[in-house]
PDB file of N, CA and C in Angstrom:
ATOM      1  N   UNK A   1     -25.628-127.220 250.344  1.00  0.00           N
ATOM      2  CA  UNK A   1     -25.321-128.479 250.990  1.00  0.00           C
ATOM      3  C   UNK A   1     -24.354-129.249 250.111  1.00  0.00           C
ATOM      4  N   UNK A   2     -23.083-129.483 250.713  1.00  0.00           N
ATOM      5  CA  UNK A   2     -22.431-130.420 250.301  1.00  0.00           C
ATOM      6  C   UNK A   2     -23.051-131.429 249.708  1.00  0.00           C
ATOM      7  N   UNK A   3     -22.276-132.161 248.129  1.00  0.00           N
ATOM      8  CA  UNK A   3     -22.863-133.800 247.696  1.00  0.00           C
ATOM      9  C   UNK A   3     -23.101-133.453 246.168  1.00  0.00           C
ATOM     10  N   UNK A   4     -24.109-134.554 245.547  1.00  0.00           N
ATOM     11  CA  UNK A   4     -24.634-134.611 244.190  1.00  0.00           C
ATOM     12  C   UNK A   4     -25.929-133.738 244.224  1.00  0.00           C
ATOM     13  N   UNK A   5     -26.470-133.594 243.138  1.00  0.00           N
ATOM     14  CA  UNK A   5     -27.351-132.365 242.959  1.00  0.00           C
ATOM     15  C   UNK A   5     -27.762-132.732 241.522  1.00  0.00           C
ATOM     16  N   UNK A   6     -29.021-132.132 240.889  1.00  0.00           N
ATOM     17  CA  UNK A   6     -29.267-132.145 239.991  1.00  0.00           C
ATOM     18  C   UNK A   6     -30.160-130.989 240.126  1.00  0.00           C
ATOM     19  N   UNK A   7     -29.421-130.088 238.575  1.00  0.00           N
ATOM     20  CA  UNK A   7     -30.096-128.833 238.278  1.00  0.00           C
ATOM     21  C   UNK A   7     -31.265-129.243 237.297  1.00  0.00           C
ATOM     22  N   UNK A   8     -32.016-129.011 237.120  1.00  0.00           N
ATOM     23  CA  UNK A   8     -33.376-128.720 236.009  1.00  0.00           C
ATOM     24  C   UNK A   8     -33.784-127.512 235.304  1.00  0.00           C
ATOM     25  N   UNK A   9     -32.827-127.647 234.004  1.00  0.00           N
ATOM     26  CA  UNK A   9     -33.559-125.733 233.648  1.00  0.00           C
ATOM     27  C   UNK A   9     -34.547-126.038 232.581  1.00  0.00           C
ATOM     28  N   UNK A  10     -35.273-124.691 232.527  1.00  0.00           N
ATOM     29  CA  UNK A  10     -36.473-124.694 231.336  1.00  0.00           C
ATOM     30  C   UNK A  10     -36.903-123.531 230.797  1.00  0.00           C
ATOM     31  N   UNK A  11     -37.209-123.643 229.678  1.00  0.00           N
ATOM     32  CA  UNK A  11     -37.524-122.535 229.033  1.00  0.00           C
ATOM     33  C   UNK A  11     -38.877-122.987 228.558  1.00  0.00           C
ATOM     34  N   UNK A  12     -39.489-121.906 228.647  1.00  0.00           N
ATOM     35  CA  UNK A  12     -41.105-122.180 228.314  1.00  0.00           C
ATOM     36  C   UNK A  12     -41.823-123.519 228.779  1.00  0.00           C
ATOM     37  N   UNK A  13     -41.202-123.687 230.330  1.00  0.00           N
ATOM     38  CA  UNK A  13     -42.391-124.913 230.279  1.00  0.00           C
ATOM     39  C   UNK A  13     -41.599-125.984 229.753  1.00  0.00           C
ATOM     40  N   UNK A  14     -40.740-126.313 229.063  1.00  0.00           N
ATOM     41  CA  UNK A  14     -39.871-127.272 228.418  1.00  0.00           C
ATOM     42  C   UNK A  14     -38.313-127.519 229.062  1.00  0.00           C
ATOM     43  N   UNK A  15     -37.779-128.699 229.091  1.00  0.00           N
ATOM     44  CA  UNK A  15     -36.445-129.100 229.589  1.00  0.00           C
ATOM     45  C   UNK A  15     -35.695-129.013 228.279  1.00  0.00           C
ATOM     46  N   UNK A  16     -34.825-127.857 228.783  1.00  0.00           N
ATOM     47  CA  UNK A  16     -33.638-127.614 228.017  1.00  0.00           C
ATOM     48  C   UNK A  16     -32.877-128.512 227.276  1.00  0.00           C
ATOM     49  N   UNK A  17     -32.479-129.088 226.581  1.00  0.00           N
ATOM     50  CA  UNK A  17     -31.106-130.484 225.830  1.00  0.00           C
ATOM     51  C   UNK A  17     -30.507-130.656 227.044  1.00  0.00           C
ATOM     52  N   UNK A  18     -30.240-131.926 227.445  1.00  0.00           N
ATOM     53  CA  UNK A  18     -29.590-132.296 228.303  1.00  0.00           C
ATOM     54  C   UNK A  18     -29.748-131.885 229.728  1.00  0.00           C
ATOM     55  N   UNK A  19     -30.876-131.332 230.279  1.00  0.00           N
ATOM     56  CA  UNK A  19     -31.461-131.600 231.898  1.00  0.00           C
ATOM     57  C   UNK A  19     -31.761-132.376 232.413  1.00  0.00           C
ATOM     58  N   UNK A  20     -31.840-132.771 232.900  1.00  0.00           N
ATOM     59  CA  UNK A  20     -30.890-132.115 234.222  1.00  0.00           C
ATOM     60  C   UNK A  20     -29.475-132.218 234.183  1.00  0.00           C
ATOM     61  N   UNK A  21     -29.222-131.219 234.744  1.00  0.00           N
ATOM     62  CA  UNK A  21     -27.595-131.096 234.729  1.00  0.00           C
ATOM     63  C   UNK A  21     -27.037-131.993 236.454  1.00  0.00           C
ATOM     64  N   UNK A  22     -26.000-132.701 236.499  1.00  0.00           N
ATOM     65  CA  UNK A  22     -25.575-133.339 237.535  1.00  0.00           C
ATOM     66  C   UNK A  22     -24.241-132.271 238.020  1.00  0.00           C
ATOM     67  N   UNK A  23     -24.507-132.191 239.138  1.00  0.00           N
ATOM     68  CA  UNK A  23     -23.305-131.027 239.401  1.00  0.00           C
ATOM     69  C   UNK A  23     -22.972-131.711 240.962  1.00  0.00           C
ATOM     70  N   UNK A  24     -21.933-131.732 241.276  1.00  0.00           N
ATOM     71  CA  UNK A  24     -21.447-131.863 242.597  1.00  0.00           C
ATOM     72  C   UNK A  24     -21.147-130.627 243.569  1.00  0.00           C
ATOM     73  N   UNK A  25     -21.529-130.484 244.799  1.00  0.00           N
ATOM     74  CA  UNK A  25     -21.402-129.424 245.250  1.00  0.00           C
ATOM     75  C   UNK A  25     -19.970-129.753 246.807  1.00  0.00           C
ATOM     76  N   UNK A  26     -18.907-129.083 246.722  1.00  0.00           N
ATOM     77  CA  UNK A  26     -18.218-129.401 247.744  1.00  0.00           C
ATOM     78  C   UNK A  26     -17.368-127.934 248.106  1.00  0.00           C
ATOM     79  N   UNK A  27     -16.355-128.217 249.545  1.00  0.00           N
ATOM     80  CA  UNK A  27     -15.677-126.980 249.540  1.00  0.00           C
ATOM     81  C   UNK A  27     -13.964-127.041 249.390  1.00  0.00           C
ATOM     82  N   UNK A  28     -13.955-127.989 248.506  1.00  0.00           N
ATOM     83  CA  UNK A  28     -12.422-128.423 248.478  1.00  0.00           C
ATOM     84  C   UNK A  28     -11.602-127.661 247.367  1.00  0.00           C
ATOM     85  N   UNK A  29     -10.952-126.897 247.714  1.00  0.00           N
ATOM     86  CA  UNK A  29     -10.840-125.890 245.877  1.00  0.00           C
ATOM     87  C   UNK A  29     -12.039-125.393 245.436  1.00  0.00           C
ATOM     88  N   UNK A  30     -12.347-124.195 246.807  1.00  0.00           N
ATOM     89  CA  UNK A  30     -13.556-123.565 246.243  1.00  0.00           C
ATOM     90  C   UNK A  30     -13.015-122.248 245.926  1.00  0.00           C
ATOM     91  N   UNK A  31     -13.980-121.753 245.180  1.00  0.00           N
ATOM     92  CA  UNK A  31     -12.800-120.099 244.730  1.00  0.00           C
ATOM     93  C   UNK A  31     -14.193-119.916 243.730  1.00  0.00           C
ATOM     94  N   UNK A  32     -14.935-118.645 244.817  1.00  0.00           N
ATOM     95  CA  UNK A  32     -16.014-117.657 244.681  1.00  0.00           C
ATOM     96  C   UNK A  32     -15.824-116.944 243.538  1.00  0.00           C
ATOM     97  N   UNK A  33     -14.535-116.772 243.324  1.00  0.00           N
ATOM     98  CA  UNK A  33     -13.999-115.842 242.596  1.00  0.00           C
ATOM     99  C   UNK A  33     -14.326-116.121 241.003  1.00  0.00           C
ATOM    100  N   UNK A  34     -14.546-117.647 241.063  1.00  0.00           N
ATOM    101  CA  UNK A  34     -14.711-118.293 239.673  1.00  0.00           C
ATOM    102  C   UNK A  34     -16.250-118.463 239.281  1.00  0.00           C
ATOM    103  N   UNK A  35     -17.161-118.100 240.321  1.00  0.00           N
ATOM    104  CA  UNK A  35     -18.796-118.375 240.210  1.00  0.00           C
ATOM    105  C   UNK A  35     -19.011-116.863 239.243  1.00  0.00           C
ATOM    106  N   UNK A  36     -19.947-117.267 238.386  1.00  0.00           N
ATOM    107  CA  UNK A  36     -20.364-116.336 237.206  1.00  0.00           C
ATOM    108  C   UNK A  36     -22.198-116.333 236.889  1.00  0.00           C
ATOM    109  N   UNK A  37     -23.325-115.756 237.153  1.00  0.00           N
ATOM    110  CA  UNK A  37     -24.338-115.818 237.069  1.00  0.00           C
ATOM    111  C   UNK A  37     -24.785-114.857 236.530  1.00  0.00           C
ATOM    112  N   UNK A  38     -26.069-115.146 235.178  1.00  0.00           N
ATOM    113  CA  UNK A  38     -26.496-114.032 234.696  1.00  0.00           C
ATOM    114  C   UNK A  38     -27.489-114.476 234.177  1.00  0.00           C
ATOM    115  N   UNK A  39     -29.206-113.864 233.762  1.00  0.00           N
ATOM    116  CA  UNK A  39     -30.053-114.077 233.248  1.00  0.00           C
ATOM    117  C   UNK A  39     -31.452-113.302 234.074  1.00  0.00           C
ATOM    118  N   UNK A  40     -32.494-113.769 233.502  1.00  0.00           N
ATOM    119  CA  UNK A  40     -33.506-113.252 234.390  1.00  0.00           C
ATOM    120  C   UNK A  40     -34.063-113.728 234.876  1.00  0.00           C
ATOM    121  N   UNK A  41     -33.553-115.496 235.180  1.00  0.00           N
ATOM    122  CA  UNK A  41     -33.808-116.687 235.726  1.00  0.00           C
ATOM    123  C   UNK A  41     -33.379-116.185 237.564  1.00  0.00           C
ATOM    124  N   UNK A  42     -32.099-115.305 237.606  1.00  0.00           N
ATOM    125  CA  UNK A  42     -32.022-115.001 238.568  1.00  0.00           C
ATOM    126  C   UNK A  42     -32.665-113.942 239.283  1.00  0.00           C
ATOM    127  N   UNK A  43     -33.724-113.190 238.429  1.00  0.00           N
ATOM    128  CA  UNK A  43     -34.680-112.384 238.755  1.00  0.00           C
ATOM    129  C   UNK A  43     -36.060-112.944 239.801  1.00  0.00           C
ATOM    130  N   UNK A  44     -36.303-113.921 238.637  1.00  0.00           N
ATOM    131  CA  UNK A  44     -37.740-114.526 238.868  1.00  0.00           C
ATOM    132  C   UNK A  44     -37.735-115.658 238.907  1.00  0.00           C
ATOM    133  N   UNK A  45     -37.144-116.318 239.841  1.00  0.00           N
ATOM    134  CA  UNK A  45     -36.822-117.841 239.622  1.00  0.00           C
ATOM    135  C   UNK A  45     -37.950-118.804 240.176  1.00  0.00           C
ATOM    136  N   UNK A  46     -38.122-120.216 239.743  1.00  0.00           N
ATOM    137  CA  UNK A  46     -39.397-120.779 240.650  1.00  0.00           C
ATOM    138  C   UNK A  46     -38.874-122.164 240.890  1.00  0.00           C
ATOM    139  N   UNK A  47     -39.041-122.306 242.255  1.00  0.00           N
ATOM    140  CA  UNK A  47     -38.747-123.659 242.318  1.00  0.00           C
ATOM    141  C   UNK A  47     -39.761-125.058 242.860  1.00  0.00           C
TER     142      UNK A  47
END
């Protein structure tokens, strides 16, 4: 969804330095090509 957003990451139960992250999400100069994801957060994720 298009707009503002706030990510929350954690490790062990704990908020990372600086979480939440504020990220804007839009499709103006979007380029897939530039999205990069890796961890095992994307395995087993919980929300």
């Amino acid at each position: 969804e298009n707009g503002v957003h706030w990510i929350h990451v954690r490790f062990n139960g704990r908020d990372i330095p600086d979480s939440p992250f504020r990220i804007v999400v839009g499709q103006a100069n979007a380029d897939p090509g530039r999205v990069f994801a890796s961890g095992s957060g994307l395995r087993q994720g919980e929300t």
